[in-house]
ModelCIF file with pLDDT and N, C-alpha, C, O atoms, coordinates in Angstrom:
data_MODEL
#
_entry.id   MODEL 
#
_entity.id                         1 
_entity.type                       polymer 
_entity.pdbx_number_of_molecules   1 
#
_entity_poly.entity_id                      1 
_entity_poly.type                           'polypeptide(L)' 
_entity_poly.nstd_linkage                   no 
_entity_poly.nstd_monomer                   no 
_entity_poly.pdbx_seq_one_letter_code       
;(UNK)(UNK)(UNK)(UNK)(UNK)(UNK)(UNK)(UNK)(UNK)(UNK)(UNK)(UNK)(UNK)(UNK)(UNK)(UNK)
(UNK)(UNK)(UNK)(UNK)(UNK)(UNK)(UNK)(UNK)(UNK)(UNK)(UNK)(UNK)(UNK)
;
_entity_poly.pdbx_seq_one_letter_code_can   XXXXXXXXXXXXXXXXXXXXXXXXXXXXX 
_entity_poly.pdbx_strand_id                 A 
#
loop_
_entity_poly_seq.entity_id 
_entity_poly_seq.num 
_entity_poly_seq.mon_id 
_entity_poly_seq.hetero 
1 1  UNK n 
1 2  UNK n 
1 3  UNK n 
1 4  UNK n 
1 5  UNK n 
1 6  UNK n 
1 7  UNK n 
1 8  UNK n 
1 9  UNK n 
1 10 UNK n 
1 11 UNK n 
1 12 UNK n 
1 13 UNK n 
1 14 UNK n 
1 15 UNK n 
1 16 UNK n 
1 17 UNK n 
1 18 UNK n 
1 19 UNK n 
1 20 UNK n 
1 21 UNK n 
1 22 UNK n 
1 23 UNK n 
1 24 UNK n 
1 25 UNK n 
1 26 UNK n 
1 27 UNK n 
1 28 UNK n 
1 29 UNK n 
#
_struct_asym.id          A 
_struct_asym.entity_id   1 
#
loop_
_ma_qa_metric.id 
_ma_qa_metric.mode 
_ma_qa_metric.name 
_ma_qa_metric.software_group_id 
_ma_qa_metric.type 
1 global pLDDT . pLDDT 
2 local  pLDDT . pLDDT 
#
_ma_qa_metric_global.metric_id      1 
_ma_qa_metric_global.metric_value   89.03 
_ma_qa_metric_global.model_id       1 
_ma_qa_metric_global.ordinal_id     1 
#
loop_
_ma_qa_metric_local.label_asym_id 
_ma_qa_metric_local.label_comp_id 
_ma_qa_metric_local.label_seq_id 
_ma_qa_metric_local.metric_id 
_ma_qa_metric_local.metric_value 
_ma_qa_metric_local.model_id 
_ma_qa_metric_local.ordinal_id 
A UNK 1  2 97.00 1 1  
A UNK 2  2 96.00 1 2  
A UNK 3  2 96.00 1 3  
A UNK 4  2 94.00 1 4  
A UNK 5  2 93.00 1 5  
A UNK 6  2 91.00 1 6  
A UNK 7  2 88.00 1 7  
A UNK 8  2 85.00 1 8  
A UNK 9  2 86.00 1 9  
A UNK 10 2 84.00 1 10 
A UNK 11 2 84.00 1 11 
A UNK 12 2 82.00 1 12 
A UNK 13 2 77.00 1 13 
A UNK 14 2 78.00 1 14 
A UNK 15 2 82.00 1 15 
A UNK 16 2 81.00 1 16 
A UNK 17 2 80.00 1 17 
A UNK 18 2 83.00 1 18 
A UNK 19 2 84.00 1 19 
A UNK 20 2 86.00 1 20 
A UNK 21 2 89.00 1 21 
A UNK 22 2 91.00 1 22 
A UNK 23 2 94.00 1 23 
A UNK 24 2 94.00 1 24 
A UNK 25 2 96.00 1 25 
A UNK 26 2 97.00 1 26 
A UNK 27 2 98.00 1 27 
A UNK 28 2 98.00 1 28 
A UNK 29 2 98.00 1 29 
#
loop_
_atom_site.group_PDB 
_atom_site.id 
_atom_site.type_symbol 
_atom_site.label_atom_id 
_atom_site.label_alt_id 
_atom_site.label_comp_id 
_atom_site.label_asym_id 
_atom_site.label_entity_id 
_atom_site.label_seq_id 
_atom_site.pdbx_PDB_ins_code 
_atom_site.Cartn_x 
_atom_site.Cartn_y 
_atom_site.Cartn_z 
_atom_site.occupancy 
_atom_site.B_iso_or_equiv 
_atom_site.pdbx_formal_charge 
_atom_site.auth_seq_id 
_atom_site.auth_comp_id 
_atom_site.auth_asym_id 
_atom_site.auth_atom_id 
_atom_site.pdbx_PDB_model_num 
ATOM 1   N N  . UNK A 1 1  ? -36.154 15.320 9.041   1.00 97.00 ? 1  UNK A N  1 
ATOM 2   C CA . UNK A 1 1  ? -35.412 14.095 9.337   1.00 97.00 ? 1  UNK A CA 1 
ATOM 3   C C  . UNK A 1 1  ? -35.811 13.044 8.319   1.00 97.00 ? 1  UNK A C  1 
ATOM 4   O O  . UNK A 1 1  ? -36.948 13.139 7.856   1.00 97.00 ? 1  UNK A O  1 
ATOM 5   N N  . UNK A 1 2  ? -35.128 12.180 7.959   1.00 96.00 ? 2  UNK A N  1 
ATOM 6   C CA . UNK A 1 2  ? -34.978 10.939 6.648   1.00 96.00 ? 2  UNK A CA 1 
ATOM 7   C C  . UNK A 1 2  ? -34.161 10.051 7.144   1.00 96.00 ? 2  UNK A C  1 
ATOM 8   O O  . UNK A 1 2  ? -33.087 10.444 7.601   1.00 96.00 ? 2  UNK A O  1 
ATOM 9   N N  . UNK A 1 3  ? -34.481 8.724  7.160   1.00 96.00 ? 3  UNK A N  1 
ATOM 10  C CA . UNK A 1 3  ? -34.438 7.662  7.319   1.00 96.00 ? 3  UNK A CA 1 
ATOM 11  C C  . UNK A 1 3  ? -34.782 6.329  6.122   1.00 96.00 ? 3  UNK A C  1 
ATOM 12  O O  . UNK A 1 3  ? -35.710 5.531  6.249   1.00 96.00 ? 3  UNK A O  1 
ATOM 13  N N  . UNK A 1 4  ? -33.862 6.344  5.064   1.00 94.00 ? 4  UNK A N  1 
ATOM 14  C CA . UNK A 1 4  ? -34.338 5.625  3.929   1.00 94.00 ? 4  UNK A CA 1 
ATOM 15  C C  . UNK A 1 4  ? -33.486 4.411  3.392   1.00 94.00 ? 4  UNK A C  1 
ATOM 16  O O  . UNK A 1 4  ? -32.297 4.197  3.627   1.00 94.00 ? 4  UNK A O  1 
ATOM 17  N N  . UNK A 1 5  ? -34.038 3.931  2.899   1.00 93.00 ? 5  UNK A N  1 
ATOM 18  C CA . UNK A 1 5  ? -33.184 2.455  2.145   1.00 93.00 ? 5  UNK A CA 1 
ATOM 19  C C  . UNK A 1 5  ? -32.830 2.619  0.793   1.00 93.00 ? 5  UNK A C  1 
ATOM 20  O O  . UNK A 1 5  ? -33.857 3.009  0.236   1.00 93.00 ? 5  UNK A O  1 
ATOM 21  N N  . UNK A 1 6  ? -32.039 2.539  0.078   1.00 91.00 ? 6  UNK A N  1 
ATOM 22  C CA . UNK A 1 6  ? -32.444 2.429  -1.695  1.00 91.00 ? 6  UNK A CA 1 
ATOM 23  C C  . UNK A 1 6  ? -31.108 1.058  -1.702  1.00 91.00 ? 6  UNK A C  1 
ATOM 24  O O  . UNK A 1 6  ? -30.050 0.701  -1.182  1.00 91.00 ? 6  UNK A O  1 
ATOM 25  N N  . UNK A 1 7  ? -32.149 0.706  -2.721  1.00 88.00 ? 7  UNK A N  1 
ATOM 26  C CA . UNK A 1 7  ? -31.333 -0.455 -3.589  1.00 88.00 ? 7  UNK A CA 1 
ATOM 27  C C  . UNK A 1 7  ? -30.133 0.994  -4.692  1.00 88.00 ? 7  UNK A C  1 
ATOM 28  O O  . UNK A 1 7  ? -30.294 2.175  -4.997  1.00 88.00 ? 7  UNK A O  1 
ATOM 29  N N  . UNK A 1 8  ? -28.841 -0.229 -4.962  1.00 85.00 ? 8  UNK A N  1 
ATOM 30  C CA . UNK A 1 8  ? -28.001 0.134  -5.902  1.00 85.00 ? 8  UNK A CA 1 
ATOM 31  C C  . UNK A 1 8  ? -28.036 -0.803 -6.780  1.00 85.00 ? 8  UNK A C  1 
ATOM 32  O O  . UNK A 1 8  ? -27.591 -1.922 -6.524  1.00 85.00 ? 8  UNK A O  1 
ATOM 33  N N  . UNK A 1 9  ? -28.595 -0.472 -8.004  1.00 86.00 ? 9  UNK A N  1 
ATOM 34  C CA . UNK A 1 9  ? -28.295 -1.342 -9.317  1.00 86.00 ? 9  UNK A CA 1 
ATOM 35  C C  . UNK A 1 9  ? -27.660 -0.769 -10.857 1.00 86.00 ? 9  UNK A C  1 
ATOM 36  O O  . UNK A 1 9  ? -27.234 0.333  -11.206 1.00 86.00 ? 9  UNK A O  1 
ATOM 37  N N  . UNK A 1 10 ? -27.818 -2.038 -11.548 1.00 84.00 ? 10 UNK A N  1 
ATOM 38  C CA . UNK A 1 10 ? -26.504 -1.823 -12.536 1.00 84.00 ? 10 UNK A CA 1 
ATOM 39  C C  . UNK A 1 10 ? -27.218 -1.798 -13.449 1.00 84.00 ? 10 UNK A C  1 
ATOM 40  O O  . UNK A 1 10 ? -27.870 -2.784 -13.793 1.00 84.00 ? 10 UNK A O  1 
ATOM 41  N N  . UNK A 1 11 ? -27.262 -0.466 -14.152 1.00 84.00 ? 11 UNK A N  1 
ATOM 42  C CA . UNK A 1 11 ? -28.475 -0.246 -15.182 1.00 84.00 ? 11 UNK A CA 1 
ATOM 43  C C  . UNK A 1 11 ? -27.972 -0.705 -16.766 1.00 84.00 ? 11 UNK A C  1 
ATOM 44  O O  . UNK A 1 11 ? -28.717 -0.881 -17.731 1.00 84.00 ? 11 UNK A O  1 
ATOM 45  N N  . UNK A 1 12 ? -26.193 -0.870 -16.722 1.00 82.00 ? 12 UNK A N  1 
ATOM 46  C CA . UNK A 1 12 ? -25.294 -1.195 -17.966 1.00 82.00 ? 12 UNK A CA 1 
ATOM 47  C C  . UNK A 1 12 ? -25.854 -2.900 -18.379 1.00 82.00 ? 12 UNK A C  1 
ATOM 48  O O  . UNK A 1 12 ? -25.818 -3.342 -19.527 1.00 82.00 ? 12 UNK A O  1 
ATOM 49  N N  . UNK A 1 13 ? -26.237 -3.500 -17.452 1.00 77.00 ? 13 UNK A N  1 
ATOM 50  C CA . UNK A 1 13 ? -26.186 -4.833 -17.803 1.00 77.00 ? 13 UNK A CA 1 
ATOM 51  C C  . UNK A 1 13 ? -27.952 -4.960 -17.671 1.00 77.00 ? 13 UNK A C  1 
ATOM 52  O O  . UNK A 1 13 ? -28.704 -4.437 -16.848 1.00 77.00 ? 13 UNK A O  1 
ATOM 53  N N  . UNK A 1 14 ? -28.355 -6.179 -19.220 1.00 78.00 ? 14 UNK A N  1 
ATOM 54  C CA . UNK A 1 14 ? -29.740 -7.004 -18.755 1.00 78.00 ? 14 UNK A CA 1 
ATOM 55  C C  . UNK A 1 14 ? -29.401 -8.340 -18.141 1.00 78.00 ? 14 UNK A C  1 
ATOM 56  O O  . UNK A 1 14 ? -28.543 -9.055 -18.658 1.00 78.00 ? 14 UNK A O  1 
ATOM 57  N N  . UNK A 1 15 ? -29.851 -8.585 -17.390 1.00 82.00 ? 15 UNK A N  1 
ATOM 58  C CA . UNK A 1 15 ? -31.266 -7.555 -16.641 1.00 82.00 ? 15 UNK A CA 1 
ATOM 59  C C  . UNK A 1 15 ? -30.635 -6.841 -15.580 1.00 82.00 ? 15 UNK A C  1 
ATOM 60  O O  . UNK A 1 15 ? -29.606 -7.185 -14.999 1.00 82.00 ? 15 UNK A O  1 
ATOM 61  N N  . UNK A 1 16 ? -31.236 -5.952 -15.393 1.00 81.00 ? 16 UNK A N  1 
ATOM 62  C CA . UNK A 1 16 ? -30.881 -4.925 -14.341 1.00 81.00 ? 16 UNK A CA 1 
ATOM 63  C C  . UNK A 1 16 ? -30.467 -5.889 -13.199 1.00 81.00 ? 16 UNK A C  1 
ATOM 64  O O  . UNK A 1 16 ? -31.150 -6.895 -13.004 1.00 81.00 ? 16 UNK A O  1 
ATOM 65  N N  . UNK A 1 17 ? -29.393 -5.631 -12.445 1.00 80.00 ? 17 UNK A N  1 
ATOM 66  C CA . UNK A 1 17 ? -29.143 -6.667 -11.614 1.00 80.00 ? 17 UNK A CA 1 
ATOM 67  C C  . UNK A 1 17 ? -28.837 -5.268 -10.244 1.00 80.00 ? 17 UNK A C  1 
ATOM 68  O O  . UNK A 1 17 ? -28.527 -4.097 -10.465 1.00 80.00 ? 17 UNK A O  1 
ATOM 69  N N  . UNK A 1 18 ? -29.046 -5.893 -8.975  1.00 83.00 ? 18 UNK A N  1 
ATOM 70  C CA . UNK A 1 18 ? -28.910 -5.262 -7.141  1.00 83.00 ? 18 UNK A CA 1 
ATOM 71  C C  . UNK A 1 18 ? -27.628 -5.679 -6.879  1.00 83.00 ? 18 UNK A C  1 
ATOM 72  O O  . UNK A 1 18 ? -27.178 -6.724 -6.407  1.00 83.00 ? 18 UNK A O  1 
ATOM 73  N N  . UNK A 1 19 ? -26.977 -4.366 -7.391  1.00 84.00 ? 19 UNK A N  1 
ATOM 74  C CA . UNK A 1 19 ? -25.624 -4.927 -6.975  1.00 84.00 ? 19 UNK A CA 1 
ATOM 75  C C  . UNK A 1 19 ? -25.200 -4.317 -5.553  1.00 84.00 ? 19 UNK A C  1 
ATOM 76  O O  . UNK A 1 19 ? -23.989 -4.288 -5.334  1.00 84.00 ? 19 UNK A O  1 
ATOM 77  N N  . UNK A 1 20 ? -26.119 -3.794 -4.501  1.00 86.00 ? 20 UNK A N  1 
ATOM 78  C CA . UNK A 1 20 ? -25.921 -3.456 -2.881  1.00 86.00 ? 20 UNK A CA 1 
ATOM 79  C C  . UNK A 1 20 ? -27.249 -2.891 -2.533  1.00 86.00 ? 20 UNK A C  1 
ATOM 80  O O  . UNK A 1 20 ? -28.198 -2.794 -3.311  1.00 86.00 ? 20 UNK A O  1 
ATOM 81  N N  . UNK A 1 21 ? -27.219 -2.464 -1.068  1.00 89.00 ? 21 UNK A N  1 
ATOM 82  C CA . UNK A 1 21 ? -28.128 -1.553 -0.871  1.00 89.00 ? 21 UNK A CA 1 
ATOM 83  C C  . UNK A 1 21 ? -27.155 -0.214 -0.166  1.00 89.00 ? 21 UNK A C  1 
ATOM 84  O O  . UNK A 1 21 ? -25.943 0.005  -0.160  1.00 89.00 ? 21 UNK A O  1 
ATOM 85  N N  . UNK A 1 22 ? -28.185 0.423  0.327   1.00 91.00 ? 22 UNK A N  1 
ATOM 86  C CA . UNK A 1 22 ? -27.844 1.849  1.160   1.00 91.00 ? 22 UNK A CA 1 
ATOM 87  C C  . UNK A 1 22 ? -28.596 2.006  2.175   1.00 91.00 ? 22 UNK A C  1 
ATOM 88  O O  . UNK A 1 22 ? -29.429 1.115  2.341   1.00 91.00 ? 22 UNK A O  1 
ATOM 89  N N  . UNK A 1 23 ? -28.577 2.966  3.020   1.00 94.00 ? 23 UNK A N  1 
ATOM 90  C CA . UNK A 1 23 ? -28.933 3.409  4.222   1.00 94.00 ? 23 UNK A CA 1 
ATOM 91  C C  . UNK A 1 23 ? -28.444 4.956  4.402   1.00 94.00 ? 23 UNK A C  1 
ATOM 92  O O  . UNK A 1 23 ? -27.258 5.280  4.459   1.00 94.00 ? 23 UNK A O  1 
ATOM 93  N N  . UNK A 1 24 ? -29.720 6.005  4.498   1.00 94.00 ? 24 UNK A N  1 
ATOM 94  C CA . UNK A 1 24 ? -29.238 7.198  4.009   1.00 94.00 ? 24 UNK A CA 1 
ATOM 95  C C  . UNK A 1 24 ? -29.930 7.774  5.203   1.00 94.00 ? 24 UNK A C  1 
ATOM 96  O O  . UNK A 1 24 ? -31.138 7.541  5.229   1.00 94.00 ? 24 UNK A O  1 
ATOM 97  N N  . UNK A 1 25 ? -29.449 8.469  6.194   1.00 96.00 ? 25 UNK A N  1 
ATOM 98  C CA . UNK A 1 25 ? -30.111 9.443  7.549   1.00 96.00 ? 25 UNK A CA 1 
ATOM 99  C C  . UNK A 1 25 ? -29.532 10.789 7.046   1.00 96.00 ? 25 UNK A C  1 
ATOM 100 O O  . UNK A 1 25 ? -28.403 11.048 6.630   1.00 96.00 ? 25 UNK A O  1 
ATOM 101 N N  . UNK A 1 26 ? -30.750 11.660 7.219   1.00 97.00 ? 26 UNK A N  1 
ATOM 102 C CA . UNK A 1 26 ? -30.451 13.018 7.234   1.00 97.00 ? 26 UNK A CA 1 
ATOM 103 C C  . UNK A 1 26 ? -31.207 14.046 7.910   1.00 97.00 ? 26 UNK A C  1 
ATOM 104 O O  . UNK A 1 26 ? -32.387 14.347 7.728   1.00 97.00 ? 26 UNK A O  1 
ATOM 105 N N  . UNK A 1 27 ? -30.490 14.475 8.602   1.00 98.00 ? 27 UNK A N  1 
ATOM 106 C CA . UNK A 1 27 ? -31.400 15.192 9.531   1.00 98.00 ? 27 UNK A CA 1 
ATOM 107 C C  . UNK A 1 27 ? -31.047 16.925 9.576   1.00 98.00 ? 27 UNK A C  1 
ATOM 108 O O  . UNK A 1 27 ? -29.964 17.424 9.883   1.00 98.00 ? 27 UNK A O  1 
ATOM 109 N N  . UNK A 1 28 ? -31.878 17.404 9.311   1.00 98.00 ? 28 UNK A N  1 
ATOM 110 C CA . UNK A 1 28 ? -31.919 19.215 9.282   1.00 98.00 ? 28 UNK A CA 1 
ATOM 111 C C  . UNK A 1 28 ? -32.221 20.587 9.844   1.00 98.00 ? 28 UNK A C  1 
ATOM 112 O O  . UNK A 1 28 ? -33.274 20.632 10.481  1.00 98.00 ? 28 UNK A O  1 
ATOM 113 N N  . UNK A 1 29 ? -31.685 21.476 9.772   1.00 98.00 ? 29 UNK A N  1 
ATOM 114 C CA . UNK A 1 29 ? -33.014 22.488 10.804  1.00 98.00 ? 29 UNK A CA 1 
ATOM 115 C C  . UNK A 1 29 ? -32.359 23.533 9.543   1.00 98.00 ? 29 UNK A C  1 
ATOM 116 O O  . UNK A 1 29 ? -32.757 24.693 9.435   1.00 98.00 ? 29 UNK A O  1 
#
């Protein structure tokens, strides 16, 4: 099971700028 956050950023432009976040659940057997 996973339960995680990640930032989304914009690696084309300086300075790296947070252009959202995420929210990622995954759960397995």
């Amino acid at each position: 099971w996973r339960n995680e956050n990640w930032d989304v950023r914009n690696f084309s432009s300086a300075p790296i700028a947070t252009v959202g976040s995420l929210n990622m659940q995954r759960s397995a057997i």
